[in-house]
C-alpha atoms as a PDB file:
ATOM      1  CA  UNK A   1     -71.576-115.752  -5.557  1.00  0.00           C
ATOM      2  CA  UNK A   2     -68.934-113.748  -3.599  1.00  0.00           C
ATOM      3  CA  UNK A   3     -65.490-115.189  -4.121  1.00  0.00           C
ATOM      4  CA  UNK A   4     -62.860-113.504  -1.223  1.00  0.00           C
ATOM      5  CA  UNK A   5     -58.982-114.361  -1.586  1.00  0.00           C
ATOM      6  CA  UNK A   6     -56.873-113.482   0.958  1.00  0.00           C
ATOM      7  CA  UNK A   7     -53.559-112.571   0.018  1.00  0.00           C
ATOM      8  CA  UNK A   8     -50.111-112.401   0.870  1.00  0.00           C
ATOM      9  CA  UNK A   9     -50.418-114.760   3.510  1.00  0.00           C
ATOM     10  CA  UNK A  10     -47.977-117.558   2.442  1.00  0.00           C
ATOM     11  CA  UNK A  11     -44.832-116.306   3.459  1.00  0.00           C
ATOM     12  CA  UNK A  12     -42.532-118.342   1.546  1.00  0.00           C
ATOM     13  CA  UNK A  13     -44.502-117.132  -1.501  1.00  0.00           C
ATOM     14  CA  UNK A  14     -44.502-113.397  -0.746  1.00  0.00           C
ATOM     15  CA  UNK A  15     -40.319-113.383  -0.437  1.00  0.00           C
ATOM     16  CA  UNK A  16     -40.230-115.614  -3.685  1.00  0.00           C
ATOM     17  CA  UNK A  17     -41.775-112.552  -5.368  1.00  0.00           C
ATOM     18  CA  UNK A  18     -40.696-109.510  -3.586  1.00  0.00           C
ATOM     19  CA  UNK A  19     -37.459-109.925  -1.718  1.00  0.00           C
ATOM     20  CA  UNK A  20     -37.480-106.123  -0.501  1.00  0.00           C
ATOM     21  CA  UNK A  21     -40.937-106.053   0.794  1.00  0.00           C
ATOM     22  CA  UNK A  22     -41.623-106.722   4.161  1.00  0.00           C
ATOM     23  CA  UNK A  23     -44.108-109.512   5.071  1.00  0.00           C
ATOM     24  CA  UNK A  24     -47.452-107.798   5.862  1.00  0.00           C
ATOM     25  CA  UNK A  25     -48.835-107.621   9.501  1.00  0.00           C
ATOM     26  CA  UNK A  26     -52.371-109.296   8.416  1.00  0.00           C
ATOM     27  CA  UNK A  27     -53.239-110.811   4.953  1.00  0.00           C
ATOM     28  CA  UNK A  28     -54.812-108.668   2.615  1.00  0.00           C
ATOM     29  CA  UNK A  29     -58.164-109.404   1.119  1.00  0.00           C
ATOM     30  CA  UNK A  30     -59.658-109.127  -2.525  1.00  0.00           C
ATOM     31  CA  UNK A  31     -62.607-109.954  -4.611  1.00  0.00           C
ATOM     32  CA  UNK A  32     -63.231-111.871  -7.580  1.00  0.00           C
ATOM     33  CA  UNK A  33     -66.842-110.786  -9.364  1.00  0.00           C
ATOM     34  CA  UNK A  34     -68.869-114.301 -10.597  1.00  0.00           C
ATOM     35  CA  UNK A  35     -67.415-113.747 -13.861  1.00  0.00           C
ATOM     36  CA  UNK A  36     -64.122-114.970 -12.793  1.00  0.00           C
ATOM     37  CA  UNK A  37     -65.280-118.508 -12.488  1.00  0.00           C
ATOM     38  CA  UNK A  38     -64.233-121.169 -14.622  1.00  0.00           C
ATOM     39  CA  UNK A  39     -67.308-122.965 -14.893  1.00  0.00           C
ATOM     40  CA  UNK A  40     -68.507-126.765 -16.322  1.00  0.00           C
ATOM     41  CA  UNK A  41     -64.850-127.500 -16.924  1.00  0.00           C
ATOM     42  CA  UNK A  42     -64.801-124.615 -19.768  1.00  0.00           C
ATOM     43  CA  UNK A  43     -61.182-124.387 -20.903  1.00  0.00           C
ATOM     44  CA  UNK A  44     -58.841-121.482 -20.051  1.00  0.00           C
ATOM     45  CA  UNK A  45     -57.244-119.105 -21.964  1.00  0.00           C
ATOM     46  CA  UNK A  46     -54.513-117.280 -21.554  1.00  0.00           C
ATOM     47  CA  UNK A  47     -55.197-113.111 -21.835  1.00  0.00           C
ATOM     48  CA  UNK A  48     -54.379-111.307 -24.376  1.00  0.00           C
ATOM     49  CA  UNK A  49     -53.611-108.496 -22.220  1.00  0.00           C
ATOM     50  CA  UNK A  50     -50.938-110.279 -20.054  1.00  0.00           C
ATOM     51  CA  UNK A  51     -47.226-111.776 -20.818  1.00  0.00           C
ATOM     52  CA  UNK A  52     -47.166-113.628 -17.595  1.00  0.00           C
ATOM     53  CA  UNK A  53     -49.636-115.340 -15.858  1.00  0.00           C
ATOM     54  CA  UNK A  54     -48.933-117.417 -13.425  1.00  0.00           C
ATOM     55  CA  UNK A  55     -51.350-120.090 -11.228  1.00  0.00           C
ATOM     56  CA  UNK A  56     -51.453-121.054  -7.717  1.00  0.00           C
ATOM     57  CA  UNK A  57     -53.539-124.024  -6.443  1.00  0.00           C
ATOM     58  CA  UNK A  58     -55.673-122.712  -3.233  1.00  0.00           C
ATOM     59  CA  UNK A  59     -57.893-124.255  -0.483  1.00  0.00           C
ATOM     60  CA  UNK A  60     -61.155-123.097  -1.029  1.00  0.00           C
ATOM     61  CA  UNK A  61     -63.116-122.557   2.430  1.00  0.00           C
ATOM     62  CA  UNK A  62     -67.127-122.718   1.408  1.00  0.00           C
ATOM     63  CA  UNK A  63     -68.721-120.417   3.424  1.00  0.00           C
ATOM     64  CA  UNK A  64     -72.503-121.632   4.096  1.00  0.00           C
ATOM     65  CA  UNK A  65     -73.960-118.997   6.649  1.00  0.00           C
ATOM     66  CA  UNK A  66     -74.750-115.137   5.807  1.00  0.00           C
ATOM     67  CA  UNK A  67     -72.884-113.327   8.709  1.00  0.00           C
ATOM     68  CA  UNK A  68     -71.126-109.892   9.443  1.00  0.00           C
ATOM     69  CA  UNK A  69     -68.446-109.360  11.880  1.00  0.00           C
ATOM     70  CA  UNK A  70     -68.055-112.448  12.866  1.00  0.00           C
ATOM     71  CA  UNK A  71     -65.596-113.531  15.813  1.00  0.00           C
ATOM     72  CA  UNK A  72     -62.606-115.587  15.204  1.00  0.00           C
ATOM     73  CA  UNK A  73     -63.916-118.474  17.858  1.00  0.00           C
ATOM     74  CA  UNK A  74     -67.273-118.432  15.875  1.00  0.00           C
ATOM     75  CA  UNK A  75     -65.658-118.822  12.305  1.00  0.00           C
ATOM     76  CA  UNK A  76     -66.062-122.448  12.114  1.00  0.00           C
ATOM     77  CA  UNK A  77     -69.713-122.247  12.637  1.00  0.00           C
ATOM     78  CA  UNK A  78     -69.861-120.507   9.118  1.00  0.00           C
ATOM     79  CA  UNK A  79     -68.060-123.372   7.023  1.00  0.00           C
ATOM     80  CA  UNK A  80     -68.191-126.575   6.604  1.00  0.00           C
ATOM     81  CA  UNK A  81     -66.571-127.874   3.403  1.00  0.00           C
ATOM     82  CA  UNK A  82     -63.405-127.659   1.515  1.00  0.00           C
ATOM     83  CA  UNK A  83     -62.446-127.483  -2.528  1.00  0.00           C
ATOM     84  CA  UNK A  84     -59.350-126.897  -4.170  1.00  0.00           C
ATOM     85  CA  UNK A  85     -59.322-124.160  -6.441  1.00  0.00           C
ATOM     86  CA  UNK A  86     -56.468-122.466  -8.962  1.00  0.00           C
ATOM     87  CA  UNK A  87     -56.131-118.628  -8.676  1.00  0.00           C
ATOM     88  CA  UNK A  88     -55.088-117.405 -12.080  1.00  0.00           C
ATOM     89  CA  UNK A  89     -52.992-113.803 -11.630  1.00  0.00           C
ATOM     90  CA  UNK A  90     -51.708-111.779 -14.618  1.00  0.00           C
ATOM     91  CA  UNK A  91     -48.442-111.296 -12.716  1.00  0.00           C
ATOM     92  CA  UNK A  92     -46.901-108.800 -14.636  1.00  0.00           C
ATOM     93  CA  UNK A  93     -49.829-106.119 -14.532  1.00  0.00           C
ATOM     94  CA  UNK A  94     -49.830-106.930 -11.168  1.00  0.00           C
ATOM     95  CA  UNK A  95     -46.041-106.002 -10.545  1.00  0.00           C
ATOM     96  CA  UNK A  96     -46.661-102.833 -12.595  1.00  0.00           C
ATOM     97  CA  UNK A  97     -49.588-101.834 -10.808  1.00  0.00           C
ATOM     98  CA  UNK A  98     -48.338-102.533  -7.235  1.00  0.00           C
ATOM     99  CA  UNK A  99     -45.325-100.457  -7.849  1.00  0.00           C
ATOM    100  CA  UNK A 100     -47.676 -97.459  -9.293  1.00  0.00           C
ATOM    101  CA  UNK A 101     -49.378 -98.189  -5.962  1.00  0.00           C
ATOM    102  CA  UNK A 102     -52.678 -98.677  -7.593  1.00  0.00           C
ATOM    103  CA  UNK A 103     -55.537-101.117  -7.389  1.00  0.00           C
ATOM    104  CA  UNK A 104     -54.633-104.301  -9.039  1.00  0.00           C
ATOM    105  CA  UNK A 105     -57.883-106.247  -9.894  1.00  0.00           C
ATOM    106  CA  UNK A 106     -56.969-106.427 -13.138  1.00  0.00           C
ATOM    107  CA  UNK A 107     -54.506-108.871 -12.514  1.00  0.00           C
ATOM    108  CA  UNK A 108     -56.518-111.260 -10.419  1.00  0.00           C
ATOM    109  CA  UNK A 109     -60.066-110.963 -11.411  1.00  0.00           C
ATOM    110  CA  UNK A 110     -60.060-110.692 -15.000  1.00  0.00           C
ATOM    111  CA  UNK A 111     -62.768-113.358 -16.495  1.00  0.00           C
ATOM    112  CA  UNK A 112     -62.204-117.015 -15.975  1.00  0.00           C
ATOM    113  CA  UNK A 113     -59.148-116.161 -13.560  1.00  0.00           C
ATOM    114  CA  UNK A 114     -60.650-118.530 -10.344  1.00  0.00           C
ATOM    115  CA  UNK A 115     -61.243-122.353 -11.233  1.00  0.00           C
ATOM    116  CA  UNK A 116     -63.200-124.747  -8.724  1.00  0.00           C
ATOM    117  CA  UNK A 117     -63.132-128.181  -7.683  1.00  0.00           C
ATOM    118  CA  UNK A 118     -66.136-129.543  -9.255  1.00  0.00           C
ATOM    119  CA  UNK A 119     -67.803-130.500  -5.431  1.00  0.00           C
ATOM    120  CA  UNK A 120     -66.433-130.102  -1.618  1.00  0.00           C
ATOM    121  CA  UNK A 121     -65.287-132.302   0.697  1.00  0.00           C
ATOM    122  CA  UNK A 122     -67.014-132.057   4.008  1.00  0.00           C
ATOM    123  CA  UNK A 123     -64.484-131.393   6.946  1.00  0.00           C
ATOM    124  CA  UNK A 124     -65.749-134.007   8.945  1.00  0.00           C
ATOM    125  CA  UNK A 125     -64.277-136.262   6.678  1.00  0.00           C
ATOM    126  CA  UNK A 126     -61.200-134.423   6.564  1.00  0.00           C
ATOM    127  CA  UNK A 127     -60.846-134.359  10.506  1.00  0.00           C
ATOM    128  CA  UNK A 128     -62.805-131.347  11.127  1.00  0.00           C
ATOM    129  CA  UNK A 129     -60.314-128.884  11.292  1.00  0.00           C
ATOM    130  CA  UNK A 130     -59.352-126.230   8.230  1.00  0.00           C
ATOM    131  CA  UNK A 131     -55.999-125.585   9.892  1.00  0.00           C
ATOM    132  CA  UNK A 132     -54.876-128.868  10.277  1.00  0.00           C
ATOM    133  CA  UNK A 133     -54.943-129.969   6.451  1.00  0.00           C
ATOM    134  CA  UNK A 134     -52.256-131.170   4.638  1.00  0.00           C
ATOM    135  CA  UNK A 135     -52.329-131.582   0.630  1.00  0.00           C
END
């Protein structure tokens, strides 16, 4: 399983963290390996290695169809289903690491950092559209 986050593209969220920097032109994408599922309701546990993590609760966009370069008109052909997720970030590696202006993985795809809805909820169900949820 390939897990892609997309970051900083909550705007509200990216001044409550950073009030100097300036909102980014496009979001910024990172991986999570398969190890950073929570899986059959395990429990989590807080890092040894981190003071402050923090959680955010995400919509989870199932993709269901291999593709590559993939226009933005087409993108709905490629999912059809919608979890909720939490993103689990060790925020204060990541604040050290940003400012070094180094790769921060560390802070977001440590083990057992990404928890799941147990199943998805078809769109259809939802009204079809990804950008027209509210929760």
């Amino acid at each position: 399983m390939k897990i892609i986050c997309i970051g900083r593209n909550y705007a509200e969220h990216v001044v409550e963290l950073d009030h100097t920097r300036e909102l980014p032109d496009a979001p910024q994408f990172f991986l999570k390996p398969d190890t950073a599922l929570l899986r059959n309701n395990d429990p989590f546990y807080v890092p040894d290695f981190s003071r402050e993590v923090h959680y955010e609760t995400e919509l989870v966009v199932k993709i269901n169809r291999v593709g590559r370069a993939i226009g933005e008109r087409f993108a709905p052909r490629y999912y059809s289903e919608v979890g909720l997720g939490i993103d689990f970030t060790a925020r204060d590696l990541q604040r050290t690491y940003i400012a070094k202006g180094l790769p921060w993985e560390i802070a977001k795809a440590f083990d057992h950092s990404a928890a799941l809805s147990p199943s998805f909820i078809p769109l259809a169900e939802l009204g079809g559209n990804v950008q027209n949820l509210h929760f």
